[in-house]
N, C-alpha and C. Protein backbone atom coordinates (compact mmCIF):
# COMPACT_ATOMS: atom_id res chain seq x y z
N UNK A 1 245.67 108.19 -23.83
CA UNK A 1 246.90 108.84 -24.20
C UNK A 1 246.66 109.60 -25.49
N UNK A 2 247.23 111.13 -25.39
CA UNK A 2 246.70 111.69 -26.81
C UNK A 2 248.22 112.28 -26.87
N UNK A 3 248.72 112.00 -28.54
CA UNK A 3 249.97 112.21 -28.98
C UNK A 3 249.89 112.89 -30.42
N UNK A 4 250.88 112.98 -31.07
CA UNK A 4 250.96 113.85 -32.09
C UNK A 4 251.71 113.32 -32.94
N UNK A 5 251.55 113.13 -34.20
CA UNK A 5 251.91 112.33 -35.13
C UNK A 5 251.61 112.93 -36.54
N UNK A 6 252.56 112.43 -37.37
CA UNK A 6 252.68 113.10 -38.70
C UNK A 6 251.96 111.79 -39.62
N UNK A 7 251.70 112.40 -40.16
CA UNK A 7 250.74 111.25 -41.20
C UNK A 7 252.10 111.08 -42.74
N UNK A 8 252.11 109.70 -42.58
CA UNK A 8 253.12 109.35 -43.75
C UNK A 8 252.17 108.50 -44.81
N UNK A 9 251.05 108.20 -44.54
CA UNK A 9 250.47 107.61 -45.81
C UNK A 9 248.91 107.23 -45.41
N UNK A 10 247.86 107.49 -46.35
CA UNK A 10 246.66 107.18 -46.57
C UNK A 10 245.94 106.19 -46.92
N UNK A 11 245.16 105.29 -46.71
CA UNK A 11 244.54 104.83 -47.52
C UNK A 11 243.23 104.31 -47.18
N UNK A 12 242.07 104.76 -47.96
CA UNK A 12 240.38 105.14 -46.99
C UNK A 12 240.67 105.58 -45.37
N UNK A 13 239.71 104.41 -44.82
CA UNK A 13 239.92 104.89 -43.96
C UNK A 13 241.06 104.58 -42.45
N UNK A 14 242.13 104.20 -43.42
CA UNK A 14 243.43 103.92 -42.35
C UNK A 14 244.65 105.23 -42.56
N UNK A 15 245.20 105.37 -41.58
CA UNK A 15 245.96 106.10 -41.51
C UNK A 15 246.89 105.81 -40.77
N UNK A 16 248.45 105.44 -42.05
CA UNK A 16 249.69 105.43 -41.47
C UNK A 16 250.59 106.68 -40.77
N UNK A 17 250.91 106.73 -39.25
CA UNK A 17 251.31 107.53 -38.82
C UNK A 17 252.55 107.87 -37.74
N UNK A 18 253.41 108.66 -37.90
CA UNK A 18 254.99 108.50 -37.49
C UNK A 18 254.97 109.32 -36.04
N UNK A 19 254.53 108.69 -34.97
CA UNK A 19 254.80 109.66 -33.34
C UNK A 19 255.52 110.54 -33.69
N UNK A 20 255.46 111.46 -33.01
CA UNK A 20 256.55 112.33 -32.61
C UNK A 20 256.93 111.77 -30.96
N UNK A 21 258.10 111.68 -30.63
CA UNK A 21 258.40 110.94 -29.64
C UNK A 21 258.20 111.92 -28.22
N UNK A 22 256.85 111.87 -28.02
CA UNK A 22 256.98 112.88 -26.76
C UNK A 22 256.66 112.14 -25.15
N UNK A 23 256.45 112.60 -24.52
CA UNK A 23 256.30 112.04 -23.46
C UNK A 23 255.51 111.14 -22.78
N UNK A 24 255.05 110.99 -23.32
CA UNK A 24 253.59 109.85 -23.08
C UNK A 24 254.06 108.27 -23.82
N UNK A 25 255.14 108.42 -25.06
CA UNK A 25 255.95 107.15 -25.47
C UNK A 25 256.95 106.45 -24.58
N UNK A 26 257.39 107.53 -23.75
CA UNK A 26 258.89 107.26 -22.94
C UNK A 26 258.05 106.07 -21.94
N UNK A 27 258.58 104.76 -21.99
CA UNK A 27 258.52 103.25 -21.41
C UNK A 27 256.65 103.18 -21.55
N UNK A 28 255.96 103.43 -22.71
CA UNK A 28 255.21 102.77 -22.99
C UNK A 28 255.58 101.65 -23.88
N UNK A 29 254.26 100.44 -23.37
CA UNK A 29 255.07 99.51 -23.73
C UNK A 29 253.47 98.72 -24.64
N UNK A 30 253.42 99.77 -25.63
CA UNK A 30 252.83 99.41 -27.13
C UNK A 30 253.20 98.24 -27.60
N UNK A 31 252.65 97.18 -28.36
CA UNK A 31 253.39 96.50 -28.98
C UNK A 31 253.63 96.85 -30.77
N UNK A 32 252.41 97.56 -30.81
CA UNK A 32 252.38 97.84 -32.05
C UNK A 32 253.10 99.49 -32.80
N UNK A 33 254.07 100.42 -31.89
CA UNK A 33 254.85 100.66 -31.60
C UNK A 33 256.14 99.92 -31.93
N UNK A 34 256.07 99.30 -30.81
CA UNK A 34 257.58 98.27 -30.48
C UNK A 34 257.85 97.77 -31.65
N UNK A 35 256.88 97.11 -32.52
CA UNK A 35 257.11 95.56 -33.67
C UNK A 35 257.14 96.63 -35.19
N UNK A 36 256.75 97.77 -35.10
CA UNK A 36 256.58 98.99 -36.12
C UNK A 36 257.91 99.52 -36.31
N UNK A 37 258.22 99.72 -35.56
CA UNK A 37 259.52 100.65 -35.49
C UNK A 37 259.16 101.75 -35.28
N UNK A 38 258.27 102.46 -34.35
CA UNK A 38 257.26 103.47 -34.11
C UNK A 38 256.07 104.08 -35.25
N UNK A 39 256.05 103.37 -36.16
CA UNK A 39 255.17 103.43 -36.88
C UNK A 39 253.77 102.86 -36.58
N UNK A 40 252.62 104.11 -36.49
CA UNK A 40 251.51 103.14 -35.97
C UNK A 40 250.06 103.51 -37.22
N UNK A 41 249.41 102.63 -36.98
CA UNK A 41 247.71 102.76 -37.88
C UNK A 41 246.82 103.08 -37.01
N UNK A 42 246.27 104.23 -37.68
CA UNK A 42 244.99 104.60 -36.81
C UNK A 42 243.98 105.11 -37.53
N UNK A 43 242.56 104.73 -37.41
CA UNK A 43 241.55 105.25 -37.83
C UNK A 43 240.96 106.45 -37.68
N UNK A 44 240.61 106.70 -38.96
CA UNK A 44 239.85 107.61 -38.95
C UNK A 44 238.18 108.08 -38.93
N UNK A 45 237.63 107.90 -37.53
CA UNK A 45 236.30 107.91 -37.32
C UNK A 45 235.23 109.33 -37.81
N UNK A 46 236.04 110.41 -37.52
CA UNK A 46 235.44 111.40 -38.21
C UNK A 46 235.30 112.24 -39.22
N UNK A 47 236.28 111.15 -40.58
CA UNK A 47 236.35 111.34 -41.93
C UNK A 47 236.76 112.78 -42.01
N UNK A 48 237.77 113.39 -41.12
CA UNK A 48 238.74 114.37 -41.42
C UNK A 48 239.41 114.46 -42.60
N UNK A 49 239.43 115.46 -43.03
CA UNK A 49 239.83 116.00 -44.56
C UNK A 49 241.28 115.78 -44.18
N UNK A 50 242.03 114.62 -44.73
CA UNK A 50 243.69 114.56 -43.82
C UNK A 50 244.62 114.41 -45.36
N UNK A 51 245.76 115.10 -45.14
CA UNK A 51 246.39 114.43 -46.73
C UNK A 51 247.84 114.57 -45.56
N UNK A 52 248.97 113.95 -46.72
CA UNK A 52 250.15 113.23 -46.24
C UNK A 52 250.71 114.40 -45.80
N UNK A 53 251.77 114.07 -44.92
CA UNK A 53 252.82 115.44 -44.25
C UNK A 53 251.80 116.03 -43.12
N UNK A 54 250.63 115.82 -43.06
CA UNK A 54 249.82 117.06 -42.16
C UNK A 54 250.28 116.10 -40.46
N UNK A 55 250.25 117.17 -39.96
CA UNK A 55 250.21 116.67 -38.21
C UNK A 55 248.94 116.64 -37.54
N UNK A 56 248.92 116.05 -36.87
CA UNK A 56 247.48 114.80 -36.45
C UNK A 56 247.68 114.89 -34.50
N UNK A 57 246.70 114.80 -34.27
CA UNK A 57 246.50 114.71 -32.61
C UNK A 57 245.69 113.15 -32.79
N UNK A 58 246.60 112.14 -32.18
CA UNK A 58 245.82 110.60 -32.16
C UNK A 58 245.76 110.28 -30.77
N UNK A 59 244.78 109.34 -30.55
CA UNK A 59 244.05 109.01 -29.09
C UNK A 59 244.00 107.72 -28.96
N UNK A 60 244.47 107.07 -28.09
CA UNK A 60 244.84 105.18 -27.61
C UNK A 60 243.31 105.47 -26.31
N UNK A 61 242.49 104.65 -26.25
CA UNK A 61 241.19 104.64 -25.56
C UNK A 61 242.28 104.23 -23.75
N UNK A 62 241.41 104.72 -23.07
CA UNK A 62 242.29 105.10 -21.57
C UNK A 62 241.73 103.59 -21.28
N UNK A 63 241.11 102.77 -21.38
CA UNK A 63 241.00 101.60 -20.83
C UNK A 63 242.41 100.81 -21.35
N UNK A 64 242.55 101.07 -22.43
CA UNK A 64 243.63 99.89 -23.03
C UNK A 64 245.09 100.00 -22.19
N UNK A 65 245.30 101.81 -21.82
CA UNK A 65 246.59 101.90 -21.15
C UNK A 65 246.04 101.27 -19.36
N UNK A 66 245.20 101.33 -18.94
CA UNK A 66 244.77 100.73 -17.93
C UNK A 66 245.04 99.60 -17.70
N UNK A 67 244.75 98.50 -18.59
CA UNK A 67 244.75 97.18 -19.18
C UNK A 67 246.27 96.74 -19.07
N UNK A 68 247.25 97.83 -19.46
CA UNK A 68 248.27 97.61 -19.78
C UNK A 68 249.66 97.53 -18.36
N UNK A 69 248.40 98.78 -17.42
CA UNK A 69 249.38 98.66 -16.31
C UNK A 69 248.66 97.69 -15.75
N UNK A 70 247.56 97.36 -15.52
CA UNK A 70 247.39 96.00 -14.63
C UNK A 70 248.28 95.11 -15.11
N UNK A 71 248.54 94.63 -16.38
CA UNK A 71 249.41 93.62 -16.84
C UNK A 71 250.78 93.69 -16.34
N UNK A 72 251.19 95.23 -16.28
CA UNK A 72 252.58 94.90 -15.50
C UNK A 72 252.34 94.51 -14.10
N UNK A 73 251.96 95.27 -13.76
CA UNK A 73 252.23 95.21 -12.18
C UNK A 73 251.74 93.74 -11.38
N UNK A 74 250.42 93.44 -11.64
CA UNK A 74 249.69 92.16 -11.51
C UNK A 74 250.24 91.05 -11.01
N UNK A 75 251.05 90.39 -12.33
CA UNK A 75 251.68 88.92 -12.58
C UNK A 75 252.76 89.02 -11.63
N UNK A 76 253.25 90.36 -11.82
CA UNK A 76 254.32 90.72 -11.11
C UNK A 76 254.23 89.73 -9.22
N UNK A 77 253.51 90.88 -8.64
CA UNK A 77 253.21 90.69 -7.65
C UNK A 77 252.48 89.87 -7.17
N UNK A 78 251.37 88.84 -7.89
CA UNK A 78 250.69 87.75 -7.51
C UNK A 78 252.08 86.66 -7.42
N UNK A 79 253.37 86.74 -8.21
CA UNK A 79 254.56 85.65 -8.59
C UNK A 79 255.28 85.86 -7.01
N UNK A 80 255.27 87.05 -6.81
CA UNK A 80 256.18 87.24 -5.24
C UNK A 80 255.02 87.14 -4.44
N UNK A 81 253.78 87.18 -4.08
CA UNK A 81 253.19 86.38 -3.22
C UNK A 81 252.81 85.09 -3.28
N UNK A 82 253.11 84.08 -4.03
CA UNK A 82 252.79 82.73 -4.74
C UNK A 82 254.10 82.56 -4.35
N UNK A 83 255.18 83.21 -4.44
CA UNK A 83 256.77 82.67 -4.06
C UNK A 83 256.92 82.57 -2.00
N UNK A 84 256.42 84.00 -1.64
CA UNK A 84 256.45 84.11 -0.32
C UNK A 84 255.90 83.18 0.75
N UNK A 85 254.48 83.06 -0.06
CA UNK A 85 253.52 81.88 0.89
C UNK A 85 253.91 80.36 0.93
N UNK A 86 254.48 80.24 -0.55
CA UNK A 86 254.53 79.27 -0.62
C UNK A 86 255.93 78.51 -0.04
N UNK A 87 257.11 79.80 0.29
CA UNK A 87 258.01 79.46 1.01
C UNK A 87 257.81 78.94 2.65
N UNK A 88 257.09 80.08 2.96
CA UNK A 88 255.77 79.85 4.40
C UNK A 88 255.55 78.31 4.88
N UNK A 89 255.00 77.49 3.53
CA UNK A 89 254.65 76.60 3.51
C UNK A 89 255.75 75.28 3.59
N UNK A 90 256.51 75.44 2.12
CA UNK A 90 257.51 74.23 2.56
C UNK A 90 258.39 74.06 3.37
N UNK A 91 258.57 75.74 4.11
CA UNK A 91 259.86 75.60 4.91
C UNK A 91 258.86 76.50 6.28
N UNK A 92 258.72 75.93 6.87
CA UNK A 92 258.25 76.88 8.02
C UNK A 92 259.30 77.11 9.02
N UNK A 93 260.11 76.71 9.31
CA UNK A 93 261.41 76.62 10.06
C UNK A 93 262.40 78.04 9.91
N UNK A 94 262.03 78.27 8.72
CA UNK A 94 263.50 79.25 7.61
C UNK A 94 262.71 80.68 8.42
N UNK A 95 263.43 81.30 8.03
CA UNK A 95 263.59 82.89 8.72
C UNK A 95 263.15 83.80 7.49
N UNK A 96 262.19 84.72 7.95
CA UNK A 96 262.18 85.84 7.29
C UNK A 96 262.25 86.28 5.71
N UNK A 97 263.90 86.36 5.82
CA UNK A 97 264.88 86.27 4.92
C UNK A 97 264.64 85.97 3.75
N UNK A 98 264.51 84.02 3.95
CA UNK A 98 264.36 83.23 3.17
C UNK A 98 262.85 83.26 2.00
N UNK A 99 262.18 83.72 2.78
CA UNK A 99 260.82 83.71 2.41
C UNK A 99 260.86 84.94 1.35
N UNK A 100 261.41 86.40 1.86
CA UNK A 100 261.32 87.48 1.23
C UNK A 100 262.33 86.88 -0.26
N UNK A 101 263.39 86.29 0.24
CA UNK A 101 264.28 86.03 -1.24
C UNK A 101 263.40 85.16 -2.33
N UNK A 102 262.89 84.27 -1.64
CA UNK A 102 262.12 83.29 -2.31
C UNK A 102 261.05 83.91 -3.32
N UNK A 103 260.35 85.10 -2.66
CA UNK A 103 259.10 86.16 -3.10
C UNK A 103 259.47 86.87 -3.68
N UNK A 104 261.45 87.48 -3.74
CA UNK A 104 262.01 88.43 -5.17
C UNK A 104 262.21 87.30 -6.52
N UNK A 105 262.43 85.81 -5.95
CA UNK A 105 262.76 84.85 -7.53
C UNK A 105 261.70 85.00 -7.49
N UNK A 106 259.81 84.38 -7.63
CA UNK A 106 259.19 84.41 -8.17
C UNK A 106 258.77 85.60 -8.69
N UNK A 107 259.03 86.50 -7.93
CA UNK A 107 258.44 87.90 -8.76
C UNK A 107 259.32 88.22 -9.98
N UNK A 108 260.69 88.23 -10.13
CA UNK A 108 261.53 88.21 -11.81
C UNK A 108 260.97 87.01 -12.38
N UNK A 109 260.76 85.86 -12.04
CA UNK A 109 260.16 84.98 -12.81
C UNK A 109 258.68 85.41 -13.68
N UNK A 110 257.84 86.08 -12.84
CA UNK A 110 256.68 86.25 -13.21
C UNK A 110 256.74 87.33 -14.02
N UNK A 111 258.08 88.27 -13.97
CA UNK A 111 258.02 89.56 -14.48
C UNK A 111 258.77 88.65 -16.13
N UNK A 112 259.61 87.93 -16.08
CA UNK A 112 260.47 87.38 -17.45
C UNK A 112 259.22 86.88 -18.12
N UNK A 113 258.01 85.52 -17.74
CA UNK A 113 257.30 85.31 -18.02
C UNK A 113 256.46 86.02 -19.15
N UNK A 114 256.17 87.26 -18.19
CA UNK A 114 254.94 88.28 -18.91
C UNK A 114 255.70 88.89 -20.07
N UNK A 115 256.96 88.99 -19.83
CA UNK A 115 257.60 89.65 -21.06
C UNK A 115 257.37 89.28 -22.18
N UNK A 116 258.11 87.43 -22.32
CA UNK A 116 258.09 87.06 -23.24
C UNK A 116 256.25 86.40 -23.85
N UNK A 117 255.32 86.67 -22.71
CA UNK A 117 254.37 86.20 -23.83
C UNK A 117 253.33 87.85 -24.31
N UNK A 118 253.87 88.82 -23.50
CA UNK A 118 253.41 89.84 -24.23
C UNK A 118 254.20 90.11 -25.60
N UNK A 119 255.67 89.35 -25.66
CA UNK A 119 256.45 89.80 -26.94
C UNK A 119 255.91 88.71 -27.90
N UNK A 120 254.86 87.32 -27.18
CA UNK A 120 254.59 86.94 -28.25
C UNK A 120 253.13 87.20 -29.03
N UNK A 121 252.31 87.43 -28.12
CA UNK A 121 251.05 87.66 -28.19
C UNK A 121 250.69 89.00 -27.52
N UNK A 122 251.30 90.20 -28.79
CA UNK A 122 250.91 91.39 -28.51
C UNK A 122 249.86 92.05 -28.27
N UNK A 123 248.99 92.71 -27.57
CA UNK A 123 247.93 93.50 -27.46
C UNK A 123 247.84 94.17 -28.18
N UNK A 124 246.65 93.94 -29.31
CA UNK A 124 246.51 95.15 -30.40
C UNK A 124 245.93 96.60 -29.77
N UNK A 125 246.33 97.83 -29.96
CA UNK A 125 245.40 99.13 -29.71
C UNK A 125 245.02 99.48 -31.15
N UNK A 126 243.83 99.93 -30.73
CA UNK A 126 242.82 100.95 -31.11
C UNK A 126 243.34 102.34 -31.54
N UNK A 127 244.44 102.93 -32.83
CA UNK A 127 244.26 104.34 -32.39
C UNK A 127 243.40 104.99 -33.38
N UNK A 128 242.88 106.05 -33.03
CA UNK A 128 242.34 107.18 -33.60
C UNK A 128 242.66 108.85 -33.89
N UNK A 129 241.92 109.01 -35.27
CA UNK A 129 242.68 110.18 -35.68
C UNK A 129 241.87 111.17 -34.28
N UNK A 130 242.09 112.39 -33.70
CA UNK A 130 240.79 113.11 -33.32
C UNK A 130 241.02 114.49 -33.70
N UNK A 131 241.96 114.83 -34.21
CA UNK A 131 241.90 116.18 -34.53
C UNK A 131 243.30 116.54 -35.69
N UNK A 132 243.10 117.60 -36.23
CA UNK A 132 244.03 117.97 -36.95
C UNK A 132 244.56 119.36 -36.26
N UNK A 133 245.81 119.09 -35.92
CA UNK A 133 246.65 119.81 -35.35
C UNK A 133 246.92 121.28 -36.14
N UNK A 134 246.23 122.38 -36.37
CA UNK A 134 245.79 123.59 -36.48
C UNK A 134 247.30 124.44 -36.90
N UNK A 135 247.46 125.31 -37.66
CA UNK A 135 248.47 125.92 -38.26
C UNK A 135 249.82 125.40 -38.41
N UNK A 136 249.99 124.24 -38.94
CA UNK A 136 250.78 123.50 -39.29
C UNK A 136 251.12 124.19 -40.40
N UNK A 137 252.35 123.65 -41.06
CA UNK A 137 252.77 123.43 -42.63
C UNK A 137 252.63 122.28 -42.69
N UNK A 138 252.07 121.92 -43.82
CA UNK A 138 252.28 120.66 -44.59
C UNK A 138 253.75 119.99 -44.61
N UNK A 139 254.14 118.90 -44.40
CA UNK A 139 255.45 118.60 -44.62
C UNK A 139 255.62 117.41 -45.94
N UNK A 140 256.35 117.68 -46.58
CA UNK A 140 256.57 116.60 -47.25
C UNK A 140 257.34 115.14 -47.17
N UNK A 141 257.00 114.60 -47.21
CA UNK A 141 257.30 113.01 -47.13
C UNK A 141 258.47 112.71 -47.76
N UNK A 142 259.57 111.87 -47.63
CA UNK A 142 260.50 111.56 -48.79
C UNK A 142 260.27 110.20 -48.53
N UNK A 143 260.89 109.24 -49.16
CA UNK A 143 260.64 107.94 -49.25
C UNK A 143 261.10 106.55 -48.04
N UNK A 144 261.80 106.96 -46.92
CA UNK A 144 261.63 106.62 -46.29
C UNK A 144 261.20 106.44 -45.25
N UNK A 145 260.31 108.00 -44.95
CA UNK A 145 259.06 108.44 -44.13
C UNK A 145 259.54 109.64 -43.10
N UNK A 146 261.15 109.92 -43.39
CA UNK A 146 261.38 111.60 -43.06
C UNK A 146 260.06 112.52 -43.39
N UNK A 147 260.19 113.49 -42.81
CA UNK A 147 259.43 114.47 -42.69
C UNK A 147 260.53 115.89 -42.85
N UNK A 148 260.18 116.59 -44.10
CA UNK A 148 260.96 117.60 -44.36
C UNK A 148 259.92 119.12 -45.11
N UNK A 149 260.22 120.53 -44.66
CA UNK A 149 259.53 121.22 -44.88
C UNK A 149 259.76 121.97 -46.59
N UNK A 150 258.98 122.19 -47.19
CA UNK A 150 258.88 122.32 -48.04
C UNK A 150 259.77 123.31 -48.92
C-alpha cells in the first residue's frame, strides 16, 4: 500500500506522519492507525533530506496487507466450517437448515473472536518513507498537528 502523508515531526531516523485519508485507508484495518488516531511512524531507509510540513509518499510492505486479509477471512470461515461439520456430526437427523444456521453462529463467533484479540495483540507494520512528493509547499505545523499553508 503506498499513501501520502504529511510529516508532523522528526527525529533521526523516525518519522512522525499524518495520512492523508485516501483510499487505500477506507476499512483498512491497521492497528497502528486505529490505536494512533491516524497518526503513524515510519522509517526512513534512504536518509531523504525530509523537514516538517513536507508531503511524503510512504509504503506498508505488500506481504503485511496480505497477512492481514488472510486474518480476516481465514478464522472467519474455518469457524463456519468447524460449526457446519460439526453440526453434521451431533445431529445427523436435522435438515440442511440447521447445519447452515449452526455454520453462520460459528462463523460471527470466530469473526467476534479475531476482533477482540487483534484489538488486543495488534500487528505491528513496517512503514517507510520512499519518496518525497515533488512540488509541494512546505506546510507548517501548528501544535496540534494541523497542517496549514504558509
Amino acid at each position: 500500500m503506498t499513501e501520502t502523508g504529511t510529516i508532523r515531526e522528526i527525529s533521526g531516523n523516525r518519522v512522525i506522519i499524518v495520512p492523508e485519508k485516501g483510499t487505500a485507508c477506507f476499512g483498512c484495518m491497521n492497528a497502528e492507525c486505529k490505536t494512533n488516531k491516524g497518526i503513524i511512524t515510519a522509517e526512513n531507509p534512504k536518509a531523504l533530506a525530509l523537514e516538517k510540513g513536507q508531503i511524503v509518499e510512504i509504503n506498508a510492505p505488500g506481504i503485511s496487507i496480505l497477512g492481514q486479509v488472510l486474518m480476516a477471512f481465514i478464522p472467519p470461515s474455518l469457524g463456519f466450517a468447524a460449526g457446519y461439520f460439526g453440526a453434521c456430526l451431533l445431529f445427523p437427523k436435522a435438515g440442511e437448515g440447521v447445519y447452515a444456521i449452526t455454520g453462520v453462529v460459528f462463523l460471527f463467533i470466530a469473526a467476534f473472536l479475531l476482533y477482540f484479540v487483534r484489538k488486543r495483540r495488534a500487528a505491528k507494520e513496517t512503514f517507510t518513507v520512499i519518496n518525497i512528493v515533488p512540488n509541494n509547499k512546505v506546510l507548517e505545523t501548528n501544535s496540534i498537528g494541523d497542517t496549514t499553508t504558509p
